[in-house]
Protein backbone atom coordinates (compact mmCIF):
# COMPACT_ATOMS: atom_id res chain seq x y z
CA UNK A 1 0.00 0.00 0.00
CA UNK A 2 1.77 3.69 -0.91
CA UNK A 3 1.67 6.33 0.95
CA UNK A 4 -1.01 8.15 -0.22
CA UNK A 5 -3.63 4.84 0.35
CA UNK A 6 -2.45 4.76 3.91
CA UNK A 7 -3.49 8.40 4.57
CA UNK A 8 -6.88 7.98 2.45
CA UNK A 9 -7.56 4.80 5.32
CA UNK A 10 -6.03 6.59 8.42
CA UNK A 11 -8.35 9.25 7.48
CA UNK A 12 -11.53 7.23 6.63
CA UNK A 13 -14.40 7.51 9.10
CA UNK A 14 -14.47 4.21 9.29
CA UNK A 15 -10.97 3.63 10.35
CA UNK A 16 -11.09 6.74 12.87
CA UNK A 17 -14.62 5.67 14.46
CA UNK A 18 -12.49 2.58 15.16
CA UNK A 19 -9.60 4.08 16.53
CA UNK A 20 -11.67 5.55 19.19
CA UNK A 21 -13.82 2.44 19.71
CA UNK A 22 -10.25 1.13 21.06
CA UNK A 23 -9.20 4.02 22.61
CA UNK A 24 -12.96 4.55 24.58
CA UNK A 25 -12.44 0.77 25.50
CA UNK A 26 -9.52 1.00 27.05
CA UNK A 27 -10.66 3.66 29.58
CA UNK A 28 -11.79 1.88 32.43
CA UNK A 29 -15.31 3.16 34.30
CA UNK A 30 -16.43 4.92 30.71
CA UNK A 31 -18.87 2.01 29.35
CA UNK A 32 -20.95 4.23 27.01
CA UNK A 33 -18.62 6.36 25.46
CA UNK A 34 -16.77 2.89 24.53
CA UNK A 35 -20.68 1.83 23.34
CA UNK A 36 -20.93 5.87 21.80
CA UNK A 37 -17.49 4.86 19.88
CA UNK A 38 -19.41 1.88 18.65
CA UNK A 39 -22.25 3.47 17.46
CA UNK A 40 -20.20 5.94 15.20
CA UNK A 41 -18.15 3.41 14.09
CA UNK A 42 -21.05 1.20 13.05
CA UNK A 43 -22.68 4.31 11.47
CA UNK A 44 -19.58 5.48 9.17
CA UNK A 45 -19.20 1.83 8.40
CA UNK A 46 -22.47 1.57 7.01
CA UNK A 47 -21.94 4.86 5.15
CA UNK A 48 -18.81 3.46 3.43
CA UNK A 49 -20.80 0.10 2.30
CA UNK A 50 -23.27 2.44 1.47
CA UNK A 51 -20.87 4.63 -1.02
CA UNK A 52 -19.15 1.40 -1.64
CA UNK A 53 -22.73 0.14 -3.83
CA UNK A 54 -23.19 3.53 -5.08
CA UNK A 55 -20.13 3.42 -6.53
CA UNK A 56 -20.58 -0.03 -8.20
CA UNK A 57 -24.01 0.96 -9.37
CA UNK A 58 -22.58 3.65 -11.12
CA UNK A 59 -19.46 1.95 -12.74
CA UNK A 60 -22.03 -1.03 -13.78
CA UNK A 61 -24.15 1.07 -15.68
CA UNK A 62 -21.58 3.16 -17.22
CA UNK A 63 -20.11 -0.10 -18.45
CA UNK A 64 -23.11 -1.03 -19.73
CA UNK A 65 -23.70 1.94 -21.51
CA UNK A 66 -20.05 1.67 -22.89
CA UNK A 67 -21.04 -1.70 -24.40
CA UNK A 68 -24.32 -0.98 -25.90
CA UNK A 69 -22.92 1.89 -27.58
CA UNK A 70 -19.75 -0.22 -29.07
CA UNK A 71 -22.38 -2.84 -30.18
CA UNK A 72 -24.37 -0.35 -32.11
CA UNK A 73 -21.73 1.37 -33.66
CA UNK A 74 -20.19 -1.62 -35.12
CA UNK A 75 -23.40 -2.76 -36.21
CA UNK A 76 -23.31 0.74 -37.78
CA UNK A 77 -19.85 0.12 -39.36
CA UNK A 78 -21.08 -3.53 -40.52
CA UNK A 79 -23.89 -2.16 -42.32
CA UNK A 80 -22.04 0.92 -43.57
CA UNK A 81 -19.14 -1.24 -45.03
CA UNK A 82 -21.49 -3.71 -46.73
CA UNK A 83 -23.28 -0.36 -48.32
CA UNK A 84 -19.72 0.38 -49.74
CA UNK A 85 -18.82 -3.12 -51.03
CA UNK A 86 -21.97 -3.93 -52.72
CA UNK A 87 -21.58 -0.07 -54.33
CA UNK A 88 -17.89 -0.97 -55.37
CA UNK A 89 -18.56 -4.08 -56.27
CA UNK A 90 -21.01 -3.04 -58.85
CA UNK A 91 -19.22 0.06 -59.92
CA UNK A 92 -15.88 -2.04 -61.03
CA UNK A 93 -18.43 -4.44 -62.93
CA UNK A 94 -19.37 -1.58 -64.84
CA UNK A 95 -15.98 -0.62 -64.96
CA UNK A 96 -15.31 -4.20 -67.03
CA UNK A 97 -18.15 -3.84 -68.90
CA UNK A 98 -17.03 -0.17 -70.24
CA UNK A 99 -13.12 -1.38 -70.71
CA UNK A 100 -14.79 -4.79 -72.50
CA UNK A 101 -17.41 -2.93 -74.98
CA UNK A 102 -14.51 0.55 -75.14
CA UNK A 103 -17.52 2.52 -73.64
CA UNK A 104 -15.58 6.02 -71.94
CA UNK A 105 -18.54 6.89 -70.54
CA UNK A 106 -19.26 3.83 -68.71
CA UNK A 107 -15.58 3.61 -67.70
CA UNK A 108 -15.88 7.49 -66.63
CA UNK A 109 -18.61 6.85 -64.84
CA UNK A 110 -17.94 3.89 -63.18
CA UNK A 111 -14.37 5.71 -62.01
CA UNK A 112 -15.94 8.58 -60.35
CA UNK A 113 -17.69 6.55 -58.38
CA UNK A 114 -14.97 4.59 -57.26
CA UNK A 115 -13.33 7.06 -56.69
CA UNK A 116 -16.02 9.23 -54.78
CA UNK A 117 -16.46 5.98 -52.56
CA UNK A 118 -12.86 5.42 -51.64
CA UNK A 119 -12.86 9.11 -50.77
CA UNK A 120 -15.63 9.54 -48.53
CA UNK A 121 -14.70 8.75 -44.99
CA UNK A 122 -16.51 5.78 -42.92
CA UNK A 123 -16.23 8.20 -39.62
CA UNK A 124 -18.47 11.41 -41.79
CA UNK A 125 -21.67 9.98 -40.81
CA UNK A 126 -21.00 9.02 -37.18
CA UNK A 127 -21.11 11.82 -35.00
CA UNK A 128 -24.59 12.42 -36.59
CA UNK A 129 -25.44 9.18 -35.64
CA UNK A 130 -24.14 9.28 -32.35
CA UNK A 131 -26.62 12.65 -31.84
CA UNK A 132 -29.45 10.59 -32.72
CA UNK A 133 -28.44 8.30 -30.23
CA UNK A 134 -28.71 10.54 -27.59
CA UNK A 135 -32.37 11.15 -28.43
CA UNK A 136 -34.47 8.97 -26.49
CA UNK A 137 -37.00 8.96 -28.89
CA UNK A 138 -34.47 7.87 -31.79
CA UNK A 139 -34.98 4.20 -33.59
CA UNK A 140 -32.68 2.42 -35.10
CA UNK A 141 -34.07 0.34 -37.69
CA UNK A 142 -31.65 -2.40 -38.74
């Protein structure tokens, strides 16, 4: 444990409530400050289990959050890639057909839109997406 752990526990009511449970205890002829000591101690201690949940509750549902979001956003990317590959796919059979039948138009066109694919980025649609998200009455229809 470092340094800086030890003082975070010396200083936790928990830990001091208990230091003067001992210390009340070992007075002699002073039977309810000892049971006063134990009544604080049993109070902070139940404050820290108390924090303790909070705290869990609050990293569980952040983690959850975390994963439903991931989830969704690679379902985004799944669907988003497939878009592209049919779209390229089809665009370089054109792209044969034109170079086959010496069509420049059909090569042209087929060429821009490989080209206008390939240089659109997969990321310029996701922070809209992720706005929509935060919408509660947004619907993701897959």
């Amino acid at each position: 444990m470092d340094n800086h752990s030890v003082a975070k526990v010396w200083k936790s009511p928990v830990t001091r409530s208990a230091k003067s449970v001992g210390k009340m205890a070992g007075k002699k002829g002073d039977p309810l400050a000892a049971l006063l000591a134990c009544v604080d101690y049993a109070k902070a201690a139940q404050h820290e289990e108390t924090d303790r949940m909070r705290i869990i509750a609050q990293r569980d549902a952040v983690v959850e959050n975390i994963r439903t979001h991931r989830e969704l956003i690679e379902k985004y990317f799944e669907m988003y890639f497939a878009e592209r590959r049919e779209a390229l796919h089809k665009l370089f059979q054109k792209l044969d057909e034109g170079t086959q039948g010496k069509n420049d138009s059909l090569v042209d066109g087929a060429l821009q839109g490989i080209v206008k694919i390939v240089g659109e980025s997969p990321l310029k649609d996701l922070d809209a997406f992720q706005r929509s998200m935060q919408d509660p009455n947004f619907k993701l229809e897959l």
